[in-house]
ModelCIF file with pLDDT and N, C-alpha, C, O atoms, coordinates in Angstrom:
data_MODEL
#
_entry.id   MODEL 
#
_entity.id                         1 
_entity.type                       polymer 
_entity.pdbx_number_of_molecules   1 
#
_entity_poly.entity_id                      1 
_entity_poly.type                           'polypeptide(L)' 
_entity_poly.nstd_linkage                   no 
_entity_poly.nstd_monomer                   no 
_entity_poly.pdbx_seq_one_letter_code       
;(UNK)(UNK)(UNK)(UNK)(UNK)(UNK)(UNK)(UNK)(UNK)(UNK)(UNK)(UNK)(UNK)(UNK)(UNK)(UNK)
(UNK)(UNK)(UNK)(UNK)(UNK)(UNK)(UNK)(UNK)(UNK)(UNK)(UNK)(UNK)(UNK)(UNK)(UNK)(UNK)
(UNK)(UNK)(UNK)(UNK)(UNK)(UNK)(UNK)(UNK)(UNK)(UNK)(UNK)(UNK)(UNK)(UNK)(UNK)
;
_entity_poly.pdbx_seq_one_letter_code_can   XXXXXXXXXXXXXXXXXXXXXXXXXXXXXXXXXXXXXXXXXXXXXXX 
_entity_poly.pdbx_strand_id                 A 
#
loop_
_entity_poly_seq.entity_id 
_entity_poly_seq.num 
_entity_poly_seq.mon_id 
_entity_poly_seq.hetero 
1 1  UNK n 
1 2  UNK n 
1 3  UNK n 
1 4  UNK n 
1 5  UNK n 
1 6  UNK n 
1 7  UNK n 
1 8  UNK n 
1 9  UNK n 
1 10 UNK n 
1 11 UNK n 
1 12 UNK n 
1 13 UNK n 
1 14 UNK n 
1 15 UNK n 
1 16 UNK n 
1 17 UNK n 
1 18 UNK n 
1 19 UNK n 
1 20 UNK n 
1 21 UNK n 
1 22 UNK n 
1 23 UNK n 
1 24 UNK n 
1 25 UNK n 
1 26 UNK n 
1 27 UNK n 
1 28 UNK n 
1 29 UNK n 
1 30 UNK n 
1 31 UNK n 
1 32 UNK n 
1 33 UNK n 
1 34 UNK n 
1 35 UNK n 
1 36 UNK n 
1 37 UNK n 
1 38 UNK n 
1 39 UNK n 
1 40 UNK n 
1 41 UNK n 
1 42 UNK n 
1 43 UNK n 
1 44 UNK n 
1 45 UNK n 
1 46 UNK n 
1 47 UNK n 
#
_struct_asym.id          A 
_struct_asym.entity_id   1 
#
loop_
_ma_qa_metric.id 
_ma_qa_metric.mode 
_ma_qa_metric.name 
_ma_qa_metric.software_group_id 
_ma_qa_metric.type 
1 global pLDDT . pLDDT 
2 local  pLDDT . pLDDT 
#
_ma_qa_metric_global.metric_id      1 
_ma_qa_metric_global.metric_value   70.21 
_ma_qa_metric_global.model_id       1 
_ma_qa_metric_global.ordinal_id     1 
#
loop_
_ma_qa_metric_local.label_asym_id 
_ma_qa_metric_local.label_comp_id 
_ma_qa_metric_local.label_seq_id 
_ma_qa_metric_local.metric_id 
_ma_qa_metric_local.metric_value 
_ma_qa_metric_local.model_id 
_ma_qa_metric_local.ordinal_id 
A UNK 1  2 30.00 1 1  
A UNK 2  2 27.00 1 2  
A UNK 3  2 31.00 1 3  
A UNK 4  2 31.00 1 4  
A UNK 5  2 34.00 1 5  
A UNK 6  2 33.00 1 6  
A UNK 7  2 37.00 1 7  
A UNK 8  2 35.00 1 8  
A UNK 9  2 37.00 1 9  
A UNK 10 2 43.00 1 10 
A UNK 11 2 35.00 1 11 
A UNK 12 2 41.00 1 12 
A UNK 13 2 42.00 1 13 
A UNK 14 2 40.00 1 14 
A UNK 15 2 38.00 1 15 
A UNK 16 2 44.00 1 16 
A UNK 17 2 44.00 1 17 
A UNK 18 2 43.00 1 18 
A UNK 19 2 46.00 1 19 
A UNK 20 2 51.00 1 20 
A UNK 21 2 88.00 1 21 
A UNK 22 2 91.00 1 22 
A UNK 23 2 93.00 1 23 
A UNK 24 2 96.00 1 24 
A UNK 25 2 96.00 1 25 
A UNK 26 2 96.00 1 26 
A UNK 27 2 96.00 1 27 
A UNK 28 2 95.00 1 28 
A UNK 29 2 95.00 1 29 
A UNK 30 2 95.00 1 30 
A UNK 31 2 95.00 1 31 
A UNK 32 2 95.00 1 32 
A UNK 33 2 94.00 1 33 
A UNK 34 2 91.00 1 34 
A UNK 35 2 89.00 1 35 
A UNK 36 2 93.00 1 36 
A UNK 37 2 94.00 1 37 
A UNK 38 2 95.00 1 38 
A UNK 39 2 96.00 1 39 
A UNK 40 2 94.00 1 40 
A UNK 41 2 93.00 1 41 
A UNK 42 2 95.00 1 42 
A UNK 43 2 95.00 1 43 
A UNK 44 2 94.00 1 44 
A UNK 45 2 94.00 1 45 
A UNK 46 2 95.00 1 46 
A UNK 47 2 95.00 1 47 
#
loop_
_atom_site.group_PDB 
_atom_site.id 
_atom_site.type_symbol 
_atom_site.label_atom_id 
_atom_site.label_alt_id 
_atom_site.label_comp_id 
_atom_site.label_asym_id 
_atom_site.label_entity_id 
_atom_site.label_seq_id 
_atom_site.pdbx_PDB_ins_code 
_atom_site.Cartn_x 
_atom_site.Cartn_y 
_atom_site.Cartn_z 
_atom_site.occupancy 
_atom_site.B_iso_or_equiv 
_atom_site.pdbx_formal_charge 
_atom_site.auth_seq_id 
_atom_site.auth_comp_id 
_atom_site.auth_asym_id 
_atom_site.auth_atom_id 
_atom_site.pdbx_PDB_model_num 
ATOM 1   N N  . UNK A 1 1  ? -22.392 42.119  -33.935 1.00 30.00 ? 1  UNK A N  1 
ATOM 2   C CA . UNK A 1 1  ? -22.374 41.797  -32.519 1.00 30.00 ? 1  UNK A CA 1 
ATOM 3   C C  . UNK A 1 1  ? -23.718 41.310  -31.988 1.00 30.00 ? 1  UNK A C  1 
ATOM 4   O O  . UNK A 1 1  ? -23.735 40.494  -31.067 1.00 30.00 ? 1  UNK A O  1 
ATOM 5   N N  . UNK A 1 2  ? -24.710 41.721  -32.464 1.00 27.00 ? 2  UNK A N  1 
ATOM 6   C CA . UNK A 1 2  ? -26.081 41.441  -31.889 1.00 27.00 ? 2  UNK A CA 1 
ATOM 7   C C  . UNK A 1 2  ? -26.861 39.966  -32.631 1.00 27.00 ? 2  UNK A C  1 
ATOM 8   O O  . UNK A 1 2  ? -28.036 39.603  -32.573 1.00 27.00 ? 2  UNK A O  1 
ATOM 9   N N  . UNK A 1 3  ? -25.686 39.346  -33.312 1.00 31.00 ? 3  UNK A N  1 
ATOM 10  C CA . UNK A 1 3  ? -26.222 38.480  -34.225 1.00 31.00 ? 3  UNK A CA 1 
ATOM 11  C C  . UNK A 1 3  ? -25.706 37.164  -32.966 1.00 31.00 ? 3  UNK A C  1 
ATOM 12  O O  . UNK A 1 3  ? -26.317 36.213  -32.480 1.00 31.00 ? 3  UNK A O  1 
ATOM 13  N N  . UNK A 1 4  ? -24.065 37.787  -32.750 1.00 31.00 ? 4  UNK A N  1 
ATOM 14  C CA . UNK A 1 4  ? -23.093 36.887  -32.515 1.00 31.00 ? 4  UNK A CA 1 
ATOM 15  C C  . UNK A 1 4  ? -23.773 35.671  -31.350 1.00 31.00 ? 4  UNK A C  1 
ATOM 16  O O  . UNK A 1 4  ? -24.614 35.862  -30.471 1.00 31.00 ? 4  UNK A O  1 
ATOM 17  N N  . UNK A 1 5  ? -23.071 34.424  -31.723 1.00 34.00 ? 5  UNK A N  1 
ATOM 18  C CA . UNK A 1 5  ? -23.455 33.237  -30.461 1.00 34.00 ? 5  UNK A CA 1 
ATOM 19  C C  . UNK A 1 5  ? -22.430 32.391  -29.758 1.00 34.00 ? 5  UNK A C  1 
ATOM 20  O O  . UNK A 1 5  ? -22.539 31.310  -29.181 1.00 34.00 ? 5  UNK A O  1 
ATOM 21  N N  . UNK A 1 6  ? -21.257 33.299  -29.999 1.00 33.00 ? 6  UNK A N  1 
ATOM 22  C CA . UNK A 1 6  ? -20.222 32.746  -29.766 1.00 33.00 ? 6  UNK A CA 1 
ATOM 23  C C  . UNK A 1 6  ? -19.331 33.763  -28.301 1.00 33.00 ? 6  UNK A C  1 
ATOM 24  O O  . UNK A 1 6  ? -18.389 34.556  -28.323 1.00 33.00 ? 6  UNK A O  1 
ATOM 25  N N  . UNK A 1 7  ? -19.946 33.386  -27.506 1.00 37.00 ? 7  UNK A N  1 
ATOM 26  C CA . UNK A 1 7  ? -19.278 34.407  -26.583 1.00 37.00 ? 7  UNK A CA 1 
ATOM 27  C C  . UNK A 1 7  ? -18.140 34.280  -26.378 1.00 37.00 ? 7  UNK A C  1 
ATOM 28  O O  . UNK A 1 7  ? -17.509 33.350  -26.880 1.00 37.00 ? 7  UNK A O  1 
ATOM 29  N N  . UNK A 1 8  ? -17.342 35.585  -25.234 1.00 35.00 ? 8  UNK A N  1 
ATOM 30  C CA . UNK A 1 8  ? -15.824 35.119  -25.027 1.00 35.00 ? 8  UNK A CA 1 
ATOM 31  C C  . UNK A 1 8  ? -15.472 34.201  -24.582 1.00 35.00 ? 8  UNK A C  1 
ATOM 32  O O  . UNK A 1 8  ? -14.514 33.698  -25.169 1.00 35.00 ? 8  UNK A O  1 
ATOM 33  N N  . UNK A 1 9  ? -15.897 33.600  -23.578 1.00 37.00 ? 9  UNK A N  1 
ATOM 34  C CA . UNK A 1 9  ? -15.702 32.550  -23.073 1.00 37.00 ? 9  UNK A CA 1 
ATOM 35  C C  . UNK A 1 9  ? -15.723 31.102  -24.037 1.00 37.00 ? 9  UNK A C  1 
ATOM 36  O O  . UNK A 1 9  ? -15.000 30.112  -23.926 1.00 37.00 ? 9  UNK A O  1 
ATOM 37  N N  . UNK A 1 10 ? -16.626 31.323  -24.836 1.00 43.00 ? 10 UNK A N  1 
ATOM 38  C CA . UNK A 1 10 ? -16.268 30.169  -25.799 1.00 43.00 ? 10 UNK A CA 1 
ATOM 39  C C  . UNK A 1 10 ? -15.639 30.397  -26.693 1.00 43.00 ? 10 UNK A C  1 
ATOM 40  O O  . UNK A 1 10 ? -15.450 29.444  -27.449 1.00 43.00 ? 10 UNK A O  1 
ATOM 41  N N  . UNK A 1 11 ? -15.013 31.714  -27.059 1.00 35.00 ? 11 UNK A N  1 
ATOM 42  C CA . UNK A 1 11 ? -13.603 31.715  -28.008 1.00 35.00 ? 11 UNK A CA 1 
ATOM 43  C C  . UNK A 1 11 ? -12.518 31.312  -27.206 1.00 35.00 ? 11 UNK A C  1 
ATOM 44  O O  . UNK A 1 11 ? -11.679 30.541  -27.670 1.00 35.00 ? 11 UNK A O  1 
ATOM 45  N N  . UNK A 1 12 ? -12.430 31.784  -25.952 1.00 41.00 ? 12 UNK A N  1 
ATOM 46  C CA . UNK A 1 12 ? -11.436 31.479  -24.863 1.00 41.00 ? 12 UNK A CA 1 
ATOM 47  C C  . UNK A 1 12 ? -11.113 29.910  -25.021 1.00 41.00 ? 12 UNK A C  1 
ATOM 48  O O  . UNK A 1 12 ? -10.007 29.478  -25.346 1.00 41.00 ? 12 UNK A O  1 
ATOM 49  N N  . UNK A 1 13 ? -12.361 29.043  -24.713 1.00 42.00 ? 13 UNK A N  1 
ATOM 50  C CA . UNK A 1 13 ? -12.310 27.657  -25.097 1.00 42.00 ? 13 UNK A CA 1 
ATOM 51  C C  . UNK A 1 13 ? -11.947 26.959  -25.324 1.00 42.00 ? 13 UNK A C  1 
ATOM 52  O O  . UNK A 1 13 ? -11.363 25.999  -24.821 1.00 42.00 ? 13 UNK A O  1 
ATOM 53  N N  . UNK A 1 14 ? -12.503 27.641  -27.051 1.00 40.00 ? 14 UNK A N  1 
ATOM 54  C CA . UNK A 1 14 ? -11.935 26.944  -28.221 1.00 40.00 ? 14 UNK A CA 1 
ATOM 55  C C  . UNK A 1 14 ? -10.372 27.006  -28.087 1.00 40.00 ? 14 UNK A C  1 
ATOM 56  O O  . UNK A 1 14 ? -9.773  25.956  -27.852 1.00 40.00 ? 14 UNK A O  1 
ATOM 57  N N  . UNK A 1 15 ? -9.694  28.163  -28.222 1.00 38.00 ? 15 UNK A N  1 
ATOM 58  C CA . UNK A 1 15 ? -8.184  28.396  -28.260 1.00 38.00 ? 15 UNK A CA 1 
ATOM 59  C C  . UNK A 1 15 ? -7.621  27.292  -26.934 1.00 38.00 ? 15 UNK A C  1 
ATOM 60  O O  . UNK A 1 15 ? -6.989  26.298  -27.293 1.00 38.00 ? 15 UNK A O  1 
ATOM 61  N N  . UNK A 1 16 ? -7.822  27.463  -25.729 1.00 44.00 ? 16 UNK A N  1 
ATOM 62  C CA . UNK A 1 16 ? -7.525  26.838  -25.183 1.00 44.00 ? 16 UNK A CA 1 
ATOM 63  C C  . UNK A 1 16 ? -7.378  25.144  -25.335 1.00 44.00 ? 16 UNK A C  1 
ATOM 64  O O  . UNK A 1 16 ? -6.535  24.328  -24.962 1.00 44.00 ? 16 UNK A O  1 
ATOM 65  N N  . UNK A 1 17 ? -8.557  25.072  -26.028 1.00 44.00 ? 17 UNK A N  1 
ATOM 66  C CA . UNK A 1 17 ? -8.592  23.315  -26.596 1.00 44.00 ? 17 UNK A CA 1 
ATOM 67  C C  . UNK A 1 17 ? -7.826  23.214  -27.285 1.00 44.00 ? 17 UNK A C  1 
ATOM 68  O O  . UNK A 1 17 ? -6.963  22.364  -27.069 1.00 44.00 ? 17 UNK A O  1 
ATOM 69  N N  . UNK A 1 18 ? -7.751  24.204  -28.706 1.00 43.00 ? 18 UNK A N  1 
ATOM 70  C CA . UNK A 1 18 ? -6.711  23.783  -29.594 1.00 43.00 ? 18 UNK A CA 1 
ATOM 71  C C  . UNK A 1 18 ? -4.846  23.644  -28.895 1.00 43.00 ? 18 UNK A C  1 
ATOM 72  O O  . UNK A 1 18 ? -3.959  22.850  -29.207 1.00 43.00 ? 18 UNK A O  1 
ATOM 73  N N  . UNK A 1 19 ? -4.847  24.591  -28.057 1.00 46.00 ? 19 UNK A N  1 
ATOM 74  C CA . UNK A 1 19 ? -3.418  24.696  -27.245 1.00 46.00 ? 19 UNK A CA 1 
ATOM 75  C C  . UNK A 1 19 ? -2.733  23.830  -26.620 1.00 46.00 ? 19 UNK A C  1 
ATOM 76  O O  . UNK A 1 19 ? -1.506  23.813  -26.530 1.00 46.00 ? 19 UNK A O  1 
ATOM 77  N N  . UNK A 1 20 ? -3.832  22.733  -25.956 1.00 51.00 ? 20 UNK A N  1 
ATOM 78  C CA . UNK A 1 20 ? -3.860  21.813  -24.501 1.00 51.00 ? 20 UNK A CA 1 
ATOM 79  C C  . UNK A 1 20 ? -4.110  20.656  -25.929 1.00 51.00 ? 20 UNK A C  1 
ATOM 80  O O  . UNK A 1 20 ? -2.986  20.210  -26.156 1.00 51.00 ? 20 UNK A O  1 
ATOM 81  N N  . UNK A 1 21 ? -4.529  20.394  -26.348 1.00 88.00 ? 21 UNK A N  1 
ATOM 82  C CA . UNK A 1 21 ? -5.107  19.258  -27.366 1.00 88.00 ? 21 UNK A CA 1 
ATOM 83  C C  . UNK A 1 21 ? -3.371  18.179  -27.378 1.00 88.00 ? 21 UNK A C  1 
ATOM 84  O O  . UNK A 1 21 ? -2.201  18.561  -27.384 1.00 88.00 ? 21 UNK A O  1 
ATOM 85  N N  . UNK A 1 22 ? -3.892  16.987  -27.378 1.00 91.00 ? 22 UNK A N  1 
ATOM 86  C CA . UNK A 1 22 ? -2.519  15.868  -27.204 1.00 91.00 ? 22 UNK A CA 1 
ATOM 87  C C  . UNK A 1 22 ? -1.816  16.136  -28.928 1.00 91.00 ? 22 UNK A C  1 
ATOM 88  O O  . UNK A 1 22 ? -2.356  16.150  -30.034 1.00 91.00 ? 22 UNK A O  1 
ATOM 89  N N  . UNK A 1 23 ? -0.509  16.308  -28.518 1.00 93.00 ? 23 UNK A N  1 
ATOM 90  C CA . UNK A 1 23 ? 0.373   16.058  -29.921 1.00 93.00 ? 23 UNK A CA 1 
ATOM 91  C C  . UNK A 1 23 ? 1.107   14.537  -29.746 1.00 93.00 ? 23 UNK A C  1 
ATOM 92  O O  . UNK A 1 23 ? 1.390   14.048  -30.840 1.00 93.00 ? 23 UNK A O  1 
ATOM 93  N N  . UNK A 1 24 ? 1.403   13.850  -28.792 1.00 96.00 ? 24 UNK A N  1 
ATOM 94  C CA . UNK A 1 24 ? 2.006   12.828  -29.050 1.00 96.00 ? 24 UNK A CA 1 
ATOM 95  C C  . UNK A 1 24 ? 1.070   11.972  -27.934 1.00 96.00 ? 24 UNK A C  1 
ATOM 96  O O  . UNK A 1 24 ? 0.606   12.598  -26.982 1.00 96.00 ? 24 UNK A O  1 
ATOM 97  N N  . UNK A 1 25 ? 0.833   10.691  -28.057 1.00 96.00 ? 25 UNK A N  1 
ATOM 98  C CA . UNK A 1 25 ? 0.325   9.649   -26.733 1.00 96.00 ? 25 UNK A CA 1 
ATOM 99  C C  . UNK A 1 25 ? 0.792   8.067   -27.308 1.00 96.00 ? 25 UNK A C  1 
ATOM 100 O O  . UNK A 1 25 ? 0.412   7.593   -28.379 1.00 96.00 ? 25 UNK A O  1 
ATOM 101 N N  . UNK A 1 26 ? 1.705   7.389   -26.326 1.00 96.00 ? 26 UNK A N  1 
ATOM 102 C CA . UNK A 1 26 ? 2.390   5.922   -26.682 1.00 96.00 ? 26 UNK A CA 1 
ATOM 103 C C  . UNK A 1 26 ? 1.364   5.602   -25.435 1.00 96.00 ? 26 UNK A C  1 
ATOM 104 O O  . UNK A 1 26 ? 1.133   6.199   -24.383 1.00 96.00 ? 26 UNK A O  1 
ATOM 105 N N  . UNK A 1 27 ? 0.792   4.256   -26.091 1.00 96.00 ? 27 UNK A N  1 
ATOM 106 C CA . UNK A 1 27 ? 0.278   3.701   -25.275 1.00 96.00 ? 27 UNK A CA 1 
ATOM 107 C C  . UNK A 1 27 ? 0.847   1.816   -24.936 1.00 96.00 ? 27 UNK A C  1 
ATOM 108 O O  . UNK A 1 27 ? 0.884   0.878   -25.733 1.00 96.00 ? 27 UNK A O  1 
ATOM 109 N N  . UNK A 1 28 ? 1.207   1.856   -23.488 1.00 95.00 ? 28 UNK A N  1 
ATOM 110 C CA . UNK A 1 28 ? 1.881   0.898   -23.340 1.00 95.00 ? 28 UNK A CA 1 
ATOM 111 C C  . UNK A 1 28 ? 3.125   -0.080  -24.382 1.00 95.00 ? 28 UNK A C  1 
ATOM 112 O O  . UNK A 1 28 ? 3.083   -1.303  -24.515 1.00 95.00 ? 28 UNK A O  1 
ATOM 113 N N  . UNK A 1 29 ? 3.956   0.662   -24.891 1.00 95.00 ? 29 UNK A N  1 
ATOM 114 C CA . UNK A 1 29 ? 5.047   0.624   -25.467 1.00 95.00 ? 29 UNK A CA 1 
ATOM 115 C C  . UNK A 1 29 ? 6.151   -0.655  -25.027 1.00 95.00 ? 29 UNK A C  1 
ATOM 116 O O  . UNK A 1 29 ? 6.576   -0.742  -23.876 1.00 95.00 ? 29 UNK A O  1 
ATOM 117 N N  . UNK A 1 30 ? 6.486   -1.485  -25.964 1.00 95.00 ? 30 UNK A N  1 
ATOM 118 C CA . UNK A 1 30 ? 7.526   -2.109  -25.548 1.00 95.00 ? 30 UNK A CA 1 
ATOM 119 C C  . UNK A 1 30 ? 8.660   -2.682  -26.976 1.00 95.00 ? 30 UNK A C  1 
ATOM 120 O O  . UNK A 1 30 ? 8.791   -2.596  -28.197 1.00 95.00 ? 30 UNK A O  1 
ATOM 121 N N  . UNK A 1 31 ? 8.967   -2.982  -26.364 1.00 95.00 ? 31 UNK A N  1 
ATOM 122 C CA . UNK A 1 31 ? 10.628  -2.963  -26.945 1.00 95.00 ? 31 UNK A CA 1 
ATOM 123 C C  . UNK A 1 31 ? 11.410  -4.190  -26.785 1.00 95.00 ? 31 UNK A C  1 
ATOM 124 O O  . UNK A 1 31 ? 12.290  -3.461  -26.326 1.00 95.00 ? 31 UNK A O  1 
ATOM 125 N N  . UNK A 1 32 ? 11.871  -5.227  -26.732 1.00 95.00 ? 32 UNK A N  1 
ATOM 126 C CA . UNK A 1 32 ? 12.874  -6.550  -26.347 1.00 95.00 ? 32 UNK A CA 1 
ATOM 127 C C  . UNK A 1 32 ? 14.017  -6.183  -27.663 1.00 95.00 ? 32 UNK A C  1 
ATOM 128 O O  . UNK A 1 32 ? 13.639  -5.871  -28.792 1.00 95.00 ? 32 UNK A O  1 
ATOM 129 N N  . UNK A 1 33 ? 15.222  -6.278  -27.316 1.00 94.00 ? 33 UNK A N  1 
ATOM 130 C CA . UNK A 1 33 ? 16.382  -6.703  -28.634 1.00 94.00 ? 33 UNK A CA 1 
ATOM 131 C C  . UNK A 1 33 ? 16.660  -8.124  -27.815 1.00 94.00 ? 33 UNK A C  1 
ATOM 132 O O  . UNK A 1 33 ? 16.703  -7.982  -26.593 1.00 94.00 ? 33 UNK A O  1 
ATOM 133 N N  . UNK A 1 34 ? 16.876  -9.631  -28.375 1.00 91.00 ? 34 UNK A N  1 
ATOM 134 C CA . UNK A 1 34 ? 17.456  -10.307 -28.299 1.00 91.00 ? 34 UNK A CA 1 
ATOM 135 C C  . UNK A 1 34 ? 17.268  -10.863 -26.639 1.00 91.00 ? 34 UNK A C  1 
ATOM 136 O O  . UNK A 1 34 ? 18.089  -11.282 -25.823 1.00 91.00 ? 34 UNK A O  1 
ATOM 137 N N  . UNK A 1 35 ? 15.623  -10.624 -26.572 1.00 89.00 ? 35 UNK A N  1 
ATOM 138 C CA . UNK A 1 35 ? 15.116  -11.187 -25.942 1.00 89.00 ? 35 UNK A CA 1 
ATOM 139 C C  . UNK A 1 35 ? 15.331  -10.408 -24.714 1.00 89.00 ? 35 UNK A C  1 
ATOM 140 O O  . UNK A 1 35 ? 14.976  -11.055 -23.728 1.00 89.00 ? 35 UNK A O  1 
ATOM 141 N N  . UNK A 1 36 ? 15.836  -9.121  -24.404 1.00 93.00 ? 36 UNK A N  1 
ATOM 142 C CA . UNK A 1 36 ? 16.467  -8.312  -23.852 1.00 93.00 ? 36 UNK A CA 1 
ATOM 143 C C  . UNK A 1 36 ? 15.524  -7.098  -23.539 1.00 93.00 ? 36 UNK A C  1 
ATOM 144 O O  . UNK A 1 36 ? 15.699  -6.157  -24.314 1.00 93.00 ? 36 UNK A O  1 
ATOM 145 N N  . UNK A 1 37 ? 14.570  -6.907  -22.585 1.00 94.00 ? 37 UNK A N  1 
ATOM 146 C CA . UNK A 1 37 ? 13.470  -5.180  -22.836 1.00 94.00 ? 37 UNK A CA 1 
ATOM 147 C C  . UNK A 1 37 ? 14.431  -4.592  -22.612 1.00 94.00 ? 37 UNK A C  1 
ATOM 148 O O  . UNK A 1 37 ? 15.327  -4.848  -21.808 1.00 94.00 ? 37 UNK A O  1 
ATOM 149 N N  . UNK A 1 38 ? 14.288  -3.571  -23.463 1.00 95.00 ? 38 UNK A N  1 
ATOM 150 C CA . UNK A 1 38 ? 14.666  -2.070  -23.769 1.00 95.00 ? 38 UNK A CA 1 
ATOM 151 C C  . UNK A 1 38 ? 13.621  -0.631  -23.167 1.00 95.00 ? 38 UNK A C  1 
ATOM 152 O O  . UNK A 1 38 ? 13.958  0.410   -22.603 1.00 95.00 ? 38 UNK A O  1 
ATOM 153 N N  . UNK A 1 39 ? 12.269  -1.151  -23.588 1.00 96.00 ? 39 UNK A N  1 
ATOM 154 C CA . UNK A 1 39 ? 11.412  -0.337  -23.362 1.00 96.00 ? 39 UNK A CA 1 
ATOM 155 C C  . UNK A 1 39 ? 9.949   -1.517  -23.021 1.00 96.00 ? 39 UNK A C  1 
ATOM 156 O O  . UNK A 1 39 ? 9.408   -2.361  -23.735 1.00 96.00 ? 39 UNK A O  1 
ATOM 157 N N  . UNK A 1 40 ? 9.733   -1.126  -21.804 1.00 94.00 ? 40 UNK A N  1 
ATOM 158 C CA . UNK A 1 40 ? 8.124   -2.161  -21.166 1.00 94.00 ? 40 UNK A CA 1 
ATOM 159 C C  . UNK A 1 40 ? 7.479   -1.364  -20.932 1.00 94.00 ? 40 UNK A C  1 
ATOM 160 O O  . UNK A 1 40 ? 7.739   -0.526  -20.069 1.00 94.00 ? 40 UNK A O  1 
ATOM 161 N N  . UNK A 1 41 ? 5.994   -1.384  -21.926 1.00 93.00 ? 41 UNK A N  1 
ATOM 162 C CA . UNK A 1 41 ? 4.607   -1.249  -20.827 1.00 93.00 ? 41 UNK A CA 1 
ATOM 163 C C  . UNK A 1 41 ? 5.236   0.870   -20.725 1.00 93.00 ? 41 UNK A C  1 
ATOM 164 O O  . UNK A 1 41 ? 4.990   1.310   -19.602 1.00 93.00 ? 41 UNK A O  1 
ATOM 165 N N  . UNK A 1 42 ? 5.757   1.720   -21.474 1.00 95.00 ? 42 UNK A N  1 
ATOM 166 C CA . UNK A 1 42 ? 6.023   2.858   -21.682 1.00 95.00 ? 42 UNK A CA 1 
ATOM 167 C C  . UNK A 1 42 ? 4.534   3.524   -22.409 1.00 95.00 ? 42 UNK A C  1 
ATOM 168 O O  . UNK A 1 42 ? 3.869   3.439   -23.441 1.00 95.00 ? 42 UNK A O  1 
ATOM 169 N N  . UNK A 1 43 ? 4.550   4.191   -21.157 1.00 95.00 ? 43 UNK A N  1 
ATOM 170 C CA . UNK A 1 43 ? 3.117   5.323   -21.571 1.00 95.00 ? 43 UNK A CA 1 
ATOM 171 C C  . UNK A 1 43 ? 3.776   6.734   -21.479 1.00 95.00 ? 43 UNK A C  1 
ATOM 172 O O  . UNK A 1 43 ? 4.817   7.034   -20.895 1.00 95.00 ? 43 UNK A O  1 
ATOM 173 N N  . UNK A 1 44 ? 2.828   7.625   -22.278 1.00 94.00 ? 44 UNK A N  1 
ATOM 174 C CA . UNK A 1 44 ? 3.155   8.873   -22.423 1.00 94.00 ? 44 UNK A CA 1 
ATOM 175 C C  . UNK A 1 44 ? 2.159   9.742   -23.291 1.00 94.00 ? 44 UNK A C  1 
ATOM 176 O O  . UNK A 1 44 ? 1.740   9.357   -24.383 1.00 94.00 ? 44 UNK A O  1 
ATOM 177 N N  . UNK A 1 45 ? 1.788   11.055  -22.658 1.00 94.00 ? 45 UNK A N  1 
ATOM 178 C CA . UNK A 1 45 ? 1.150   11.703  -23.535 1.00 94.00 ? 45 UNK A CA 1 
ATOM 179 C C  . UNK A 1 45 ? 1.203   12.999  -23.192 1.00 94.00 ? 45 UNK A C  1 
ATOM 180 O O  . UNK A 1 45 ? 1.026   13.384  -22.036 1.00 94.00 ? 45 UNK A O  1 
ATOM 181 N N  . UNK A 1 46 ? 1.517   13.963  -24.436 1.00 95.00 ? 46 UNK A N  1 
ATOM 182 C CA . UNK A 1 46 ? 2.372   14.997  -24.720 1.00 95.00 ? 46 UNK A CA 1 
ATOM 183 C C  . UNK A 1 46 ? 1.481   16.392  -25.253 1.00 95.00 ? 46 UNK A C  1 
ATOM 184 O O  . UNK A 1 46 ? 0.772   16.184  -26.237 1.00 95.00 ? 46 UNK A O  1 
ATOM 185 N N  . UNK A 1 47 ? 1.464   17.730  -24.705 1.00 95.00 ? 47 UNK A N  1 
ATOM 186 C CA . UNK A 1 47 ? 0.468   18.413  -24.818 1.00 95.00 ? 47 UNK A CA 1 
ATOM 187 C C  . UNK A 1 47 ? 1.124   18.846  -26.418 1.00 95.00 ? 47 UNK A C  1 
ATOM 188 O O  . UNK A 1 47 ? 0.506   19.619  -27.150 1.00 95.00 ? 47 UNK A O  1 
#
């Protein structure tokens, strides 16, 4: 303990970063079938 440099708050942090950290992000997405959009200009980003 008297060594340690990692206080709670920065274990708190860390976990929190890893938790919140993006699993999915489409950036401006599109799509036409047959000259037809399906999907335009589709953003998204996913915790």
């Amino acid at each position: 303990p008297l060594r340690t440099q990692m206080t709670l708050l920065d274990r708190q942090s860390s976990i929190a970063t890893y938790m919140t950290s993006t699993a999915l992000e489409c950036k401006e997405l599109a799509k036409n079938f047959g000259g037809v959009p399906a999907v335009s200009g589709l953003n998204l980003s996913i915790a």
